[in-house]
Protein backbone atom coordinates (compact mmCIF):
# COMPACT_ATOMS: atom_id res chain seq x y z
CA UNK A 1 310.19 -51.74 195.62
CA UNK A 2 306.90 -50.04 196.97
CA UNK A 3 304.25 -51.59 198.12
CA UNK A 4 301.94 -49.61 196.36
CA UNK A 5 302.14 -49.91 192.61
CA UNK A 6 298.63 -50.18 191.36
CA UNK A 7 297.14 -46.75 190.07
CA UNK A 8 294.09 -45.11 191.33
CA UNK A 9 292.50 -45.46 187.91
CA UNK A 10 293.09 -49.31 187.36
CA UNK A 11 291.30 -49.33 191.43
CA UNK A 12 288.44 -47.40 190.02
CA UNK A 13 287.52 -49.41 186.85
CA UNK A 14 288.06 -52.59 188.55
CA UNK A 15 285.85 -51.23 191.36
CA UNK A 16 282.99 -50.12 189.12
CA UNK A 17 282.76 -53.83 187.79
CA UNK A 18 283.23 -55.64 190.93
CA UNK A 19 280.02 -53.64 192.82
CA UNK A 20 277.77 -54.44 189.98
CA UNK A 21 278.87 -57.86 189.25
CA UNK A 22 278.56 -58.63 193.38
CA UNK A 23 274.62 -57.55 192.91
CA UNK A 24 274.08 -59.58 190.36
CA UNK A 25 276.12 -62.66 191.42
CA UNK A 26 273.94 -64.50 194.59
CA UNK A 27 271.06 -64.71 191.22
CA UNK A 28 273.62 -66.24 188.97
CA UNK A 29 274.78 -68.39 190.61
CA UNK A 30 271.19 -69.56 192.17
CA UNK A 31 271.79 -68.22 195.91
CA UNK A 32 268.96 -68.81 198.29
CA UNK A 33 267.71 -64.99 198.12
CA UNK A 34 268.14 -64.93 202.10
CA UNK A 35 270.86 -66.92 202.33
CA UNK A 36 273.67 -65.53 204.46
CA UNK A 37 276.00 -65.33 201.54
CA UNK A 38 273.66 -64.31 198.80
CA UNK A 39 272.55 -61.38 201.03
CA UNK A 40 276.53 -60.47 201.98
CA UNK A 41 276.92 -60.09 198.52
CA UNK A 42 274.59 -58.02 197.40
CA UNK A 43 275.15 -55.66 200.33
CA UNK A 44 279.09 -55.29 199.35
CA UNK A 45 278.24 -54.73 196.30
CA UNK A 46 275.49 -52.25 196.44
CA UNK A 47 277.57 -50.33 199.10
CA UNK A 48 280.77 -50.95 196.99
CA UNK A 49 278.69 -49.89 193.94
CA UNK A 50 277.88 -46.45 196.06
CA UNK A 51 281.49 -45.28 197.57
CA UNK A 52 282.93 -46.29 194.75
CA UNK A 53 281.24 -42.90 193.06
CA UNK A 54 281.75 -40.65 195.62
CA UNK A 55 285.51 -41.30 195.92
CA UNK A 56 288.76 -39.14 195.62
CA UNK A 57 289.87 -40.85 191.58
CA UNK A 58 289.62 -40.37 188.47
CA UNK A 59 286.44 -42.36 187.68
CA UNK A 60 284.18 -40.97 190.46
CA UNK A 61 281.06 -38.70 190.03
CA UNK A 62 282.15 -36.91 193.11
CA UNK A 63 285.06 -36.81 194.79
CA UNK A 64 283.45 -37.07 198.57
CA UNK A 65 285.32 -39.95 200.04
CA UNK A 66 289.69 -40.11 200.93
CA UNK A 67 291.11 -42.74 198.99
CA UNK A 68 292.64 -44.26 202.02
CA UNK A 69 289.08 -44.42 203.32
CA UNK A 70 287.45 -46.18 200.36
CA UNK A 71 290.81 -48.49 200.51
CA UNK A 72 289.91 -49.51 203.86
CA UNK A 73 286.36 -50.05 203.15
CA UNK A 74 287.67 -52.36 200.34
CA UNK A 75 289.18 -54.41 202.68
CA UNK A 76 286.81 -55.05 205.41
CA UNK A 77 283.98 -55.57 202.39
CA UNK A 78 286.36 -58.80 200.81
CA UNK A 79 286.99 -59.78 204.38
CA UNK A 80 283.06 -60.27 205.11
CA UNK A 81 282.85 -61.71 201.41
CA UNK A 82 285.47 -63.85 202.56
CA UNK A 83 284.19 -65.05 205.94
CA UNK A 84 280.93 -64.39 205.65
CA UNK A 85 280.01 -68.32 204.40
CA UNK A 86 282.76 -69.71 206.24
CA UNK A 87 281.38 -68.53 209.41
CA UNK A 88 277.80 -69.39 208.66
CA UNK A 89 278.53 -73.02 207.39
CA UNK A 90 277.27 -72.23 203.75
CA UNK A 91 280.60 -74.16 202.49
CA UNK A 92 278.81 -77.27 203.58
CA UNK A 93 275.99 -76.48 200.85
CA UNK A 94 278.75 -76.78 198.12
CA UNK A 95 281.18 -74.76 196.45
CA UNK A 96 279.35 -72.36 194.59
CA UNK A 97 278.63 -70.97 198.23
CA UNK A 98 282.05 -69.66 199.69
CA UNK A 99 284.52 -69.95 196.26
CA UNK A 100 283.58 -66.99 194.18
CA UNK A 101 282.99 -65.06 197.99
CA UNK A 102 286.74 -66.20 198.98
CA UNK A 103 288.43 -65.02 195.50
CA UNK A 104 286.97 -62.02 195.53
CA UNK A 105 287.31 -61.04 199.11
CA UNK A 106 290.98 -61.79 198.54
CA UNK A 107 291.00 -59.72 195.37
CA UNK A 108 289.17 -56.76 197.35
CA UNK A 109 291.51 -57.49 200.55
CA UNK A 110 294.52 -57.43 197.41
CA UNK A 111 293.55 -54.18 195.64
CA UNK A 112 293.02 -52.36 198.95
CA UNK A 113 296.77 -53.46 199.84
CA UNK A 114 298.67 -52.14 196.56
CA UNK A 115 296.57 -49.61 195.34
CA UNK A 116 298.01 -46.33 195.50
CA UNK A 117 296.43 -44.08 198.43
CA UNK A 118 296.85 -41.10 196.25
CA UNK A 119 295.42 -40.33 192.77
CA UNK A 120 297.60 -38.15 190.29
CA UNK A 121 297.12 -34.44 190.58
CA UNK A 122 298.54 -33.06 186.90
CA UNK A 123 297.38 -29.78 187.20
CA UNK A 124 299.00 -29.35 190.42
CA UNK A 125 302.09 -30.94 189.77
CA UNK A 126 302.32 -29.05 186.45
CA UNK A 127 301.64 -25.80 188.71
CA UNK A 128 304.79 -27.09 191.47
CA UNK A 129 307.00 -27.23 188.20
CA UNK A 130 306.34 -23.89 187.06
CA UNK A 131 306.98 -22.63 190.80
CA UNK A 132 309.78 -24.06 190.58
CA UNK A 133 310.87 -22.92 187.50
CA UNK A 134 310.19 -19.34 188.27
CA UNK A 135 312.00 -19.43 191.82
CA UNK A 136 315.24 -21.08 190.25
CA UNK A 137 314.82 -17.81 187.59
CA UNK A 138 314.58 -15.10 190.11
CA UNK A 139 317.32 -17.06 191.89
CA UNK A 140 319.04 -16.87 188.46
CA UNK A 141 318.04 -12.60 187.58
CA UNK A 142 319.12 -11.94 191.40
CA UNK A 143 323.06 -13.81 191.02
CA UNK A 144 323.42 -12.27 187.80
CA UNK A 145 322.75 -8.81 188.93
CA UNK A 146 324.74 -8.82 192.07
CA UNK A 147 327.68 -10.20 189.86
CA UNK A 148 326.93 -7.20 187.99
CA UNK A 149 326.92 -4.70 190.96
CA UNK A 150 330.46 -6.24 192.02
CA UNK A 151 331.90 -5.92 188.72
């Protein structure tokens, strides 16, 4: 089985919800606004928010960024979501302080482990086909006519 089995397009709608959402979180949920965890937060999102439309998929303004990049930016963002409030003692404060950071640092650290490092390339797959095709042809034409010259 590979590892890798979620597409680059499921990564990139999942990623343009998760940067937003991490903004708007630490004020949902009634973070201190310079608490360590409300702050860690909004920056993973906001730079989340950013890469996330500059990368090499499907759902990106511009495709700036390697996918194996972004995936590795994924990861280290969920692990500081994930530590972050451990490593500060904000888990003390309650739960609303470290649970939503440690579920979705483990869904970033997740996503960057079984998404897909490339995205699909139809129009140059569809051109390697007809390559293909037309090399197996000539292949085909030449046979035929040297059968023909022996004859």
């Amino acid at each position: 089985m590979k590892m890798r089995f979620i597409p680059t397009s499921v990564h990139g709608a999942v990623d343009h919800v998760v940067g937003p959402a991490l903004v708007l979180a630490p004020t949902l949920l009634r973070l201190g606004r310079t608490s360590p965890e409300g702050l860690t937060a909004r920056a993973v999102g906001s730079v989340e928010a950013f890469y996330s439309n500059i990368t090499d998929y499907e759902l990106s303004v511009k495709n700036v960024v390697p996918m194996k990049v972004h995936l590795a930016l994924d990861a280290a963002g969920g692990a500081a979501l994930a530590l972050v409030p451990q490593l500060t003692g904000a888990r003390k404060r309650g739960k609303k302080h470290w649970v939503p950071h440690l579920a979705i640092g483990a869904l970033e650290i997740g996503m960057a482990a079984f998404t897909k490092t490339e995205p699909p390339r139809p129009a140059e797959h569809r051109a390697n086909t007809i390559r293909k095709l037309a090399k197996t042809a000539l292949k085909a034409k030449v046979v035929k006519e040297v059968a023909k010259a022996l004859a």
